[in-house]
Protein backbone atom coordinates (compact mmCIF):
# COMPACT_ATOMS: atom_id res chain seq x y z
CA UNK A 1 -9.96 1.45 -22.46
CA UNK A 2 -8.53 -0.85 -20.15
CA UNK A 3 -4.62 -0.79 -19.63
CA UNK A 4 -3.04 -3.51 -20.91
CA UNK A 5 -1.32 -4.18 -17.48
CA UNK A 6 -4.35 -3.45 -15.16
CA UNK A 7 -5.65 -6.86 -13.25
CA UNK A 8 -8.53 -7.21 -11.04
CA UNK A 9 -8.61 -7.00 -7.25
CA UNK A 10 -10.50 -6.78 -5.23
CA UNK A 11 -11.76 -8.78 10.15
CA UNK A 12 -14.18 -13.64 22.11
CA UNK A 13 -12.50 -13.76 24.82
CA UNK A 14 -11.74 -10.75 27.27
CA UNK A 15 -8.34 -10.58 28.23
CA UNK A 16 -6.33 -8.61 30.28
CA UNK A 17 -3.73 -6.04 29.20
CA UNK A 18 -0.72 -8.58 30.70
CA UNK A 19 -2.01 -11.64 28.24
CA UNK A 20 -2.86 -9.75 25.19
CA UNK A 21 -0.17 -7.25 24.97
CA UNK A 22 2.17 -8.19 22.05
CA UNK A 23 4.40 -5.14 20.23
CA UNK A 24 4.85 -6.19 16.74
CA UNK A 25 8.24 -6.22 15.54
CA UNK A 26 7.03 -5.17 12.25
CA UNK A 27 6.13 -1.65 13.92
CA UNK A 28 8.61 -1.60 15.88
CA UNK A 29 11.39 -0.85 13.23
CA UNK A 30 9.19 1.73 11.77
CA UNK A 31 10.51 5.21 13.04
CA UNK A 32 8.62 7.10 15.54
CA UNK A 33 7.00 9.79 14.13
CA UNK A 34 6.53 13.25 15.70
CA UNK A 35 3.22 14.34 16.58
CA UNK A 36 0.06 14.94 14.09
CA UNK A 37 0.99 18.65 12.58
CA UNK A 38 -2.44 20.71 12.58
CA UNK A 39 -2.57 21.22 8.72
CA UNK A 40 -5.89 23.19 8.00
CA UNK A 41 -6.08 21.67 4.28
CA UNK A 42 -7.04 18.23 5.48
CA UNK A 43 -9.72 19.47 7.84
CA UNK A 44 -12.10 17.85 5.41
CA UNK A 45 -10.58 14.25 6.75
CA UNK A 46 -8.31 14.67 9.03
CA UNK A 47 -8.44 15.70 12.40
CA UNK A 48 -6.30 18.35 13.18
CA UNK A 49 -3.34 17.61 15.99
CA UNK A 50 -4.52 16.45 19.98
CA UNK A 51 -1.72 17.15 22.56
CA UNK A 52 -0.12 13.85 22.01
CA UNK A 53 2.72 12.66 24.54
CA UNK A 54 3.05 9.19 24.32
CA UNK A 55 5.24 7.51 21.36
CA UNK A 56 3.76 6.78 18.14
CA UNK A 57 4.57 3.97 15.72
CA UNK A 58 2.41 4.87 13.24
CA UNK A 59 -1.22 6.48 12.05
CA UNK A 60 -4.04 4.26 11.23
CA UNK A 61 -5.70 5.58 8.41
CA UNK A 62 -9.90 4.18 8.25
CA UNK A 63 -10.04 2.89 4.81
CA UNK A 64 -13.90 1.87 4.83
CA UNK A 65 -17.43 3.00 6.32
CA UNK A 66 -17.63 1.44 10.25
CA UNK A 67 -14.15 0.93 11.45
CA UNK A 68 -15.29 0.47 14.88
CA UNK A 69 -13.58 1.88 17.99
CA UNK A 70 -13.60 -0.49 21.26
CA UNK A 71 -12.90 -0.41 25.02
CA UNK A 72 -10.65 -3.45 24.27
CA UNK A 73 -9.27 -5.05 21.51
CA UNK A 74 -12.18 -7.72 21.19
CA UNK A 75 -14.98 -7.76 18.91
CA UNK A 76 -17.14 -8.50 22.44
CA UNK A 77 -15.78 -4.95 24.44
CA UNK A 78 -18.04 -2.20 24.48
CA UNK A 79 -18.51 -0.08 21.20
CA UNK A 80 -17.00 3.85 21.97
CA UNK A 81 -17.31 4.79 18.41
CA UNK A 82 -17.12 3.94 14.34
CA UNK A 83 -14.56 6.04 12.31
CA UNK A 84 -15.65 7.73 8.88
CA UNK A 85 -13.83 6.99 5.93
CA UNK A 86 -9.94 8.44 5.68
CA UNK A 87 -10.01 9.46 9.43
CA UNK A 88 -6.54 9.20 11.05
CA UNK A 89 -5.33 8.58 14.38
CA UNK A 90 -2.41 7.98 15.93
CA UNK A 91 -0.88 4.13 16.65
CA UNK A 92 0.82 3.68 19.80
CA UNK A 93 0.75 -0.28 19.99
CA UNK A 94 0.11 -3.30 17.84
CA UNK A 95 -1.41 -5.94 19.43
CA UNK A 96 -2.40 -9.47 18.94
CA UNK A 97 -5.32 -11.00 20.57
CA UNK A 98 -7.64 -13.97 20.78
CA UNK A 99 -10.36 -12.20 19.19
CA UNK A 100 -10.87 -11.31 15.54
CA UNK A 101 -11.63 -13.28 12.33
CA UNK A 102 -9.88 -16.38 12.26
CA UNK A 103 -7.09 -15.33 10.13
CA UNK A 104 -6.59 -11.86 11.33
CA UNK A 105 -6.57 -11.09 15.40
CA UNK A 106 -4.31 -8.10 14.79
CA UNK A 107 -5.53 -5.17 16.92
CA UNK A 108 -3.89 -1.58 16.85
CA UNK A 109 -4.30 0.69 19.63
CA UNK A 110 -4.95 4.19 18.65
CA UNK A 111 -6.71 7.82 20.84
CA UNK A 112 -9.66 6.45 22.03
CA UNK A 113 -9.45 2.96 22.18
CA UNK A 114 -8.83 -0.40 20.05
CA UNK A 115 -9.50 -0.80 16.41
CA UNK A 116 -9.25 -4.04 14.27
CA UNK A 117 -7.08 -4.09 11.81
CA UNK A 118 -8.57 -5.37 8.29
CA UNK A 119 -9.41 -1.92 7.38
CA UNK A 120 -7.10 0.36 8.88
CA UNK A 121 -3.87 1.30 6.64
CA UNK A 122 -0.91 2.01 8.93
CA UNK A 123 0.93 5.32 7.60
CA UNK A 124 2.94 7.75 7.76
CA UNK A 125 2.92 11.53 8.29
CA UNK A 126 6.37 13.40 7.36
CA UNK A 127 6.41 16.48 5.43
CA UNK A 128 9.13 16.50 3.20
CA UNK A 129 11.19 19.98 1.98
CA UNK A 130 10.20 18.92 -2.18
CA UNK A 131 13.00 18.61 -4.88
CA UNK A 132 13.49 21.80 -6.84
CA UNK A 133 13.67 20.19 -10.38
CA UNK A 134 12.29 16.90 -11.62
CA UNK A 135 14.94 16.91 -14.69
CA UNK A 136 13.95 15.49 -18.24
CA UNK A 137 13.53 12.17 -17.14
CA UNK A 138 11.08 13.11 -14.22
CA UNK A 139 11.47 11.14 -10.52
CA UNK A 140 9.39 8.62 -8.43
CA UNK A 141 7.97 9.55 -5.16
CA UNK A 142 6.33 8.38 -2.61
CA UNK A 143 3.05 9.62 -0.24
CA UNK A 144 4.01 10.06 3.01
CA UNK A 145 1.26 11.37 4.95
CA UNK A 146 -2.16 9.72 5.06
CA UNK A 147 -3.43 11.11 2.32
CA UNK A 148 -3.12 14.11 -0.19
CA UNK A 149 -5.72 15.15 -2.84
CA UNK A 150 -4.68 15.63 -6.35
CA UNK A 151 -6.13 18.90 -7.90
CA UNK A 152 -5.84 20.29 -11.65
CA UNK A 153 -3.45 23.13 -10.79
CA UNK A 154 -1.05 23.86 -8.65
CA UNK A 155 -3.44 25.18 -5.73
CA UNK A 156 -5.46 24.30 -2.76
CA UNK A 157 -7.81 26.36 -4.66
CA UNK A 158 -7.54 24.47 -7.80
CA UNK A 159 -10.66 21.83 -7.93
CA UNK A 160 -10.02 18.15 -7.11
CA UNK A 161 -9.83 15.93 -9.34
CA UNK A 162 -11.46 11.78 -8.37
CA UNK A 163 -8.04 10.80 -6.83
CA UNK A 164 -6.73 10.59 -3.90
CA UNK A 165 -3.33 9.50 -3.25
CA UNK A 166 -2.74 7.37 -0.13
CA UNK A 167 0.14 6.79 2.38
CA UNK A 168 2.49 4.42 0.61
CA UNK A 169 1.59 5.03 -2.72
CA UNK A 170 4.12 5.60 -5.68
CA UNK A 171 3.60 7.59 -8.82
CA UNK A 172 6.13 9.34 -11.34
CA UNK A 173 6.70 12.99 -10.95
CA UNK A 174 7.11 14.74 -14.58
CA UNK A 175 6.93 18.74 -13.00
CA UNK A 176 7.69 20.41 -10.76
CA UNK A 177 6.12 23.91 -10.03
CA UNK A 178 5.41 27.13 -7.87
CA UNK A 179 2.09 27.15 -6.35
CA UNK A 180 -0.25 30.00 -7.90
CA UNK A 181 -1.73 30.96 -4.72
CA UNK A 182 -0.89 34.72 -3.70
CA UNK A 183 2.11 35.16 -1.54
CA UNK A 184 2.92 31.52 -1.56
CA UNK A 185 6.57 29.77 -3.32
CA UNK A 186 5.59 26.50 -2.14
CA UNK A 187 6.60 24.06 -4.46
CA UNK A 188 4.07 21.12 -6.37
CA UNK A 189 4.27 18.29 -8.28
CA UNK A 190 2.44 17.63 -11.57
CA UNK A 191 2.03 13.50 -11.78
CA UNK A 192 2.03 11.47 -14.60
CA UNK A 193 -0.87 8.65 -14.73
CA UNK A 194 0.08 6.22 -17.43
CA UNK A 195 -3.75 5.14 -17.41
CA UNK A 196 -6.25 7.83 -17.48
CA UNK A 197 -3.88 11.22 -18.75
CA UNK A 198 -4.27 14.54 -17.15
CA UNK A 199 -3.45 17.27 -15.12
CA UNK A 200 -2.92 16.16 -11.49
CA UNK A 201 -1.18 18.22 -8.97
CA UNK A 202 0.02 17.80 -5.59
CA UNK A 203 2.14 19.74 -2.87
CA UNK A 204 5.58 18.86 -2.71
CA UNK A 205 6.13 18.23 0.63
CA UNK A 206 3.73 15.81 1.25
CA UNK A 207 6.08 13.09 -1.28
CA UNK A 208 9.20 12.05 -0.74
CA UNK A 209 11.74 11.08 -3.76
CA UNK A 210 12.65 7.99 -4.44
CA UNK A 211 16.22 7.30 -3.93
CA UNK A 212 18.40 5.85 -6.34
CA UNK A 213 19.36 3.48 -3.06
CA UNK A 214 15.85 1.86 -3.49
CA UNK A 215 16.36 0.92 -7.37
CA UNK A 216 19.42 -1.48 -6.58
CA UNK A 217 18.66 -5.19 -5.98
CA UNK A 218 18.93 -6.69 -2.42
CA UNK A 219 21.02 -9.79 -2.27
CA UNK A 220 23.56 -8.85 -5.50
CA UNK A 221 25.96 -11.39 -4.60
CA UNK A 222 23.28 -14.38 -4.91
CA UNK A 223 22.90 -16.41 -8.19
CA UNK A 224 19.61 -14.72 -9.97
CA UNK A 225 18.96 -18.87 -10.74
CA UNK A 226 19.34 -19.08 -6.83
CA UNK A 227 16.10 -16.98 -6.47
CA UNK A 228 12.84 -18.88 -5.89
CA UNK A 229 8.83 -17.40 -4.85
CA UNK A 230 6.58 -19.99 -3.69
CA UNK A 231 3.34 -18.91 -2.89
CA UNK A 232 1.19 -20.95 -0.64
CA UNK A 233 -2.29 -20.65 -1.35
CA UNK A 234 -3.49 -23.49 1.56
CA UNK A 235 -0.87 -20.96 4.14
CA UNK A 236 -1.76 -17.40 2.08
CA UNK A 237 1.86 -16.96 2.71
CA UNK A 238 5.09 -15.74 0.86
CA UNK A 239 8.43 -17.43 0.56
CA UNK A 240 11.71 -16.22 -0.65
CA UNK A 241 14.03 -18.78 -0.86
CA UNK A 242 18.14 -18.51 -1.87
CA UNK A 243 19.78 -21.57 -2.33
CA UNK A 244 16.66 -23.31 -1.11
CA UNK A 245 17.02 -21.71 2.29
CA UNK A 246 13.95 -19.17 3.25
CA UNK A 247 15.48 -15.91 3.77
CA UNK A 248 11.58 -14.01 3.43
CA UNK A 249 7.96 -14.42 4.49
CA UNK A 250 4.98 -12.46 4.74
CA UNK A 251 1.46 -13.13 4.61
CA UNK A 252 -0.72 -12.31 1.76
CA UNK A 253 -3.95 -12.23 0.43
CA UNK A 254 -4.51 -14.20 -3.05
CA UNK A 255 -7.34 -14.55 -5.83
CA UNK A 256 -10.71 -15.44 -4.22
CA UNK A 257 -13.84 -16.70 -5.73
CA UNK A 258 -16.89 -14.23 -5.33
CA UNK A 259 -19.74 -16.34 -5.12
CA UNK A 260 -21.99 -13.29 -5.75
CA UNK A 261 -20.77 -12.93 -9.09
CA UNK A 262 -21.71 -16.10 -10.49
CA UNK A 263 -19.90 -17.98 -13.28
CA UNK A 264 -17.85 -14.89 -13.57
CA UNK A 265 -16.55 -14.13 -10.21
CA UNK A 266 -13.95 -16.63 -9.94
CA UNK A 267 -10.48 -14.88 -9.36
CA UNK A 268 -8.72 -17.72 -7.92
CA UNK A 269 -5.02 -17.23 -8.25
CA UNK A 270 -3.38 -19.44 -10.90
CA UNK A 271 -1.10 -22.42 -9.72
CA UNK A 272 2.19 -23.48 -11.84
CA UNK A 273 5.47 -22.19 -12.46
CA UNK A 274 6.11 -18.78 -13.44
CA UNK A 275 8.39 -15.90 -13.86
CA UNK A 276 8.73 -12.39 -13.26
CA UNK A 277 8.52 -10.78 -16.51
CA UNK A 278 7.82 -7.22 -15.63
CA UNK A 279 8.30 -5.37 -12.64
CA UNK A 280 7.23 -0.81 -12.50
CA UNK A 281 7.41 0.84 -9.33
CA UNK A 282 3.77 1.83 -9.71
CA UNK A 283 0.47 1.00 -11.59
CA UNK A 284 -2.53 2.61 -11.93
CA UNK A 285 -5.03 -0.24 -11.66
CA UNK A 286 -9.05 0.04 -12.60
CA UNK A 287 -11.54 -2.52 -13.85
CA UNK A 288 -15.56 -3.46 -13.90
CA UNK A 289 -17.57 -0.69 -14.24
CA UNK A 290 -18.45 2.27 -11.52
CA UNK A 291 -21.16 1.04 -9.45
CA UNK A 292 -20.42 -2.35 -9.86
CA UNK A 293 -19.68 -4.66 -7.00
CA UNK A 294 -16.39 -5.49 -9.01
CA UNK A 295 -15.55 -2.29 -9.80
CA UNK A 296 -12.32 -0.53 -8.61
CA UNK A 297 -10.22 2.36 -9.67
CA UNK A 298 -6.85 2.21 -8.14
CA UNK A 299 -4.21 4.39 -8.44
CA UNK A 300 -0.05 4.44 -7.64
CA UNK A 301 -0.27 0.69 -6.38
CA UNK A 302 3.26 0.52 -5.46
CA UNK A 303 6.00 -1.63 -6.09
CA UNK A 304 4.37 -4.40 -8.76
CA UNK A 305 6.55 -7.08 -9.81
CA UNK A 306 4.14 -9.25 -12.80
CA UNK A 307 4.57 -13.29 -13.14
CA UNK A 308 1.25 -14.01 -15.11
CA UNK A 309 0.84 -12.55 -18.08
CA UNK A 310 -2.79 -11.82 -17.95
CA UNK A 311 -1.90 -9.44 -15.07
CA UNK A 312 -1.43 -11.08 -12.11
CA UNK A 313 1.33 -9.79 -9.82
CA UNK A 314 3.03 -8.93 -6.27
CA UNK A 315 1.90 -5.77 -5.22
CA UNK A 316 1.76 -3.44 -2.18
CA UNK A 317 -1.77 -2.85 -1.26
CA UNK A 318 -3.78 0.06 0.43
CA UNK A 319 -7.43 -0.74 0.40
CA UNK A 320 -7.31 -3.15 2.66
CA UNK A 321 -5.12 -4.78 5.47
CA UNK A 322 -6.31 -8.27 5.57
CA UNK A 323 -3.76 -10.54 5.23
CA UNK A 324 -4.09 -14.43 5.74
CA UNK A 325 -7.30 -14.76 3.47
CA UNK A 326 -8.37 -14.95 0.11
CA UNK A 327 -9.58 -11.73 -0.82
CA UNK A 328 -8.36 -10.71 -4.28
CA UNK A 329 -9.23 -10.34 -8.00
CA UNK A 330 -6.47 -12.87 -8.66
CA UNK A 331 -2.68 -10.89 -7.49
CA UNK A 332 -1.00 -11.79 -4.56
CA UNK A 333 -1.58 -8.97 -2.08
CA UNK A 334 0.91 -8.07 -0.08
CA UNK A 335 1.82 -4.85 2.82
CA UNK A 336 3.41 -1.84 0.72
CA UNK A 337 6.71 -2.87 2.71
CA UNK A 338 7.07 -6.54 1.76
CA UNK A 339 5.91 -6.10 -2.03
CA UNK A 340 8.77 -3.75 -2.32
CA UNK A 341 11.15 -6.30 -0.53
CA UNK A 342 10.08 -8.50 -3.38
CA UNK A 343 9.92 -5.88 -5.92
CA UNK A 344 14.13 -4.94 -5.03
CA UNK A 345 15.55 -8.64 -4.44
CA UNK A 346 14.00 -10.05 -7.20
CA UNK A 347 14.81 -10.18 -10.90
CA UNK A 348 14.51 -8.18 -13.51
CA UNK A 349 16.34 -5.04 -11.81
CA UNK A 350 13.70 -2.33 -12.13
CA UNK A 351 15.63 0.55 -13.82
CA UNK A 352 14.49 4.04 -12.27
CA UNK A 353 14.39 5.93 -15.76
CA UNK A 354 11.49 3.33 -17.18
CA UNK A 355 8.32 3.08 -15.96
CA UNK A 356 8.01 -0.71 -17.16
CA UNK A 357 10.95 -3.00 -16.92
CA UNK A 358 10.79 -6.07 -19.19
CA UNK A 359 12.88 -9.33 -18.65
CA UNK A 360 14.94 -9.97 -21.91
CA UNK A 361 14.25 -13.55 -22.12
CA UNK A 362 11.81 -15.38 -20.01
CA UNK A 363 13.56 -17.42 -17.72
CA UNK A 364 15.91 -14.34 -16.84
CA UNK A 365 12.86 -13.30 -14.54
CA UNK A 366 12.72 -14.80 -10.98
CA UNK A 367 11.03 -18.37 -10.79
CA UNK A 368 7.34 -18.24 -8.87
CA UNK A 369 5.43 -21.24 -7.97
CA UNK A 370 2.19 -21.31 -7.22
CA UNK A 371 0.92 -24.08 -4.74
């Protein structure tokens, strides 16, 4: 059965290196990362570590079949190579060109050449030493390295379950345990999934804890009535506005209408006035059925703040990183960063022991308005 909560969802001119060359500032304030470690366990989909020397801002993660690799970042320079699925490379440069799809001419440089960037997932990759305890009340975490399978014991040898969690993901830790390999005291996490229950283990070290820094609200001081979303569907942008002045945009990607889904494939993201009524710092979300072209099955979507309630909400997103276009099943789509800037500076105040936090009145949630 379907959770209650769970909404549907669903990249021309050569230039030279001078005139294209554009670090993005987003990137830039991400931490430099040391180099790819060679962990055997992900030899199934990810390559183990080159002898890298220049800086990296990041690893782009393939998210689909035929992420294509190019002399130059232009969908006209010469083909080198098309990534698998959940292959990672390294970033060294973000770069904005005059080639693309019309909304999206965003370009990441990575070994080998240029890749576009609607379907590669910037991440992370920092092993973490794992908490000891997760205590009665159990902890959020997030991924931080491309990707980590979740098994049913504690044990690369246990068998996999259907999930895989991804760089930026979120999901509540309930357990934590010794591995039952031989010889081994490293420590794993058992995660709770509030929609399909089970036994779903992970190592430790590839999560990091939540801190109890990242439950308070940004922007205390500022009357809660103050607080204002608009979202632009004409723009497929994001403002936060205090006292009517912006003080937060981002892109995003909103409801779309799939024409090849008839009647029934309009997703279009509902205009008005809203509120935030329910905010969790993760949600499993699934819906359609497998082998459907509307099917998905999404798990530890981070950082979801809810304004409709038929299930439409902010979210971070990780299956795609196509901003500027209509492209959803009806939520506003936004970078795992920015959703959580929304998530923290708007109202209610998620509280880190619940896994849903509910506005006690209406109107106590932040106003959103739909354009």
């Amino acid at each position: 059965m379907k959770s209650p909560f769970a909404t549907k969802m669903q990249c021309v001119m050569r230039l030279n290196r001078r005139s294209f060359l554009k670090i993005s500032s987003l990137l830039l304030t991400r931490a430099l990362l040391p180099p790819l470690p060679a962990i055997d366990r992900y030899a199934d989909g990810i390559s183990n570590a080159p002898a890298i020397q220049r800086p990296i801002i990041a690893f782009a993660r393939a998210i689909s079949y035929g992420v294509a690799v190019r002399g130059e970042p232009s969908l006209d320079a010469k083909l080198l190579s098309v990534l698998k699925p959940d292959t990672v490379l390294p970033i060294y440069a973000e770069l904005e060109t005059d080639s693309g799809s019309w909304h999206n001419k965003l370009w990441y440089e990575v070994d080998g050449g240029y890749v576009h960037s609607a379907l590669i997932q910037p991440v992370p990759w920092q092993l973490n030493t794992p908490v000891s305890d997760a205590g009665k009340a159990g902890f959020w975490a997030e991924v931080t390295v491309p990707y980590t399978d979740a098994r049913s014991g504690p044990s690369m040898s246990a068998t996999r379950t259907k999930y895989r969690y991804y760089g930026e993901t979120v999901y509540k830790v309930t357990r934590v345990v010794k591995t039952s390999d031989a010889g081994s005291d490293e420590l794993w996490y058992q995660i709770e999934d509030e929609s399909f229950p089970g036994l779903y283990f992970v190592p430790g070290k590839d999560l990091r804890r939540v801190t109890d820094e990242e439950f308070t609200p940004l922007s205390p001081d500022v009357d809660p009535a103050d607080k204002k979303l608009l979202v632009n569907l004409k723009e497929q942008r994001v403002y936060a506005y205090e006292n009517d002045k912006v003080v937060f945009t981002s892109r995003t990607a909103t409801g779309a209408i799939f024409k090849d889904l008839g009647d029934a494939g309009n997703f279009s993201t509902p205009t008005g006035t809203f509120h935030i009524y329910r905010k969790t710092p993760s949600q499993h979300m699934y819906g359609g059925a497998a082998g459907d072209s509307d099917y998905f099955d999404l798990p530890g979507i981070p950082w979801v703040s809810y304004f409709v309630n038929t299930g439409i909400a902010f979210h971070g997103t990780y299956w795609h990183n196509d901003y500027g276009v209509q492209r959803s099943h009806g939520c506003v789509n936004l970078s795992c960063p920015n959703a959580k800037w929304i998530w923290r500076w708007s109202m209610p105040v998620n509280i880190e022991t619940e896994r849903y936090t509910m506005t006690s009145a209406l109107r106590d949630g932040t106003t959103v308005v739909v354009v």
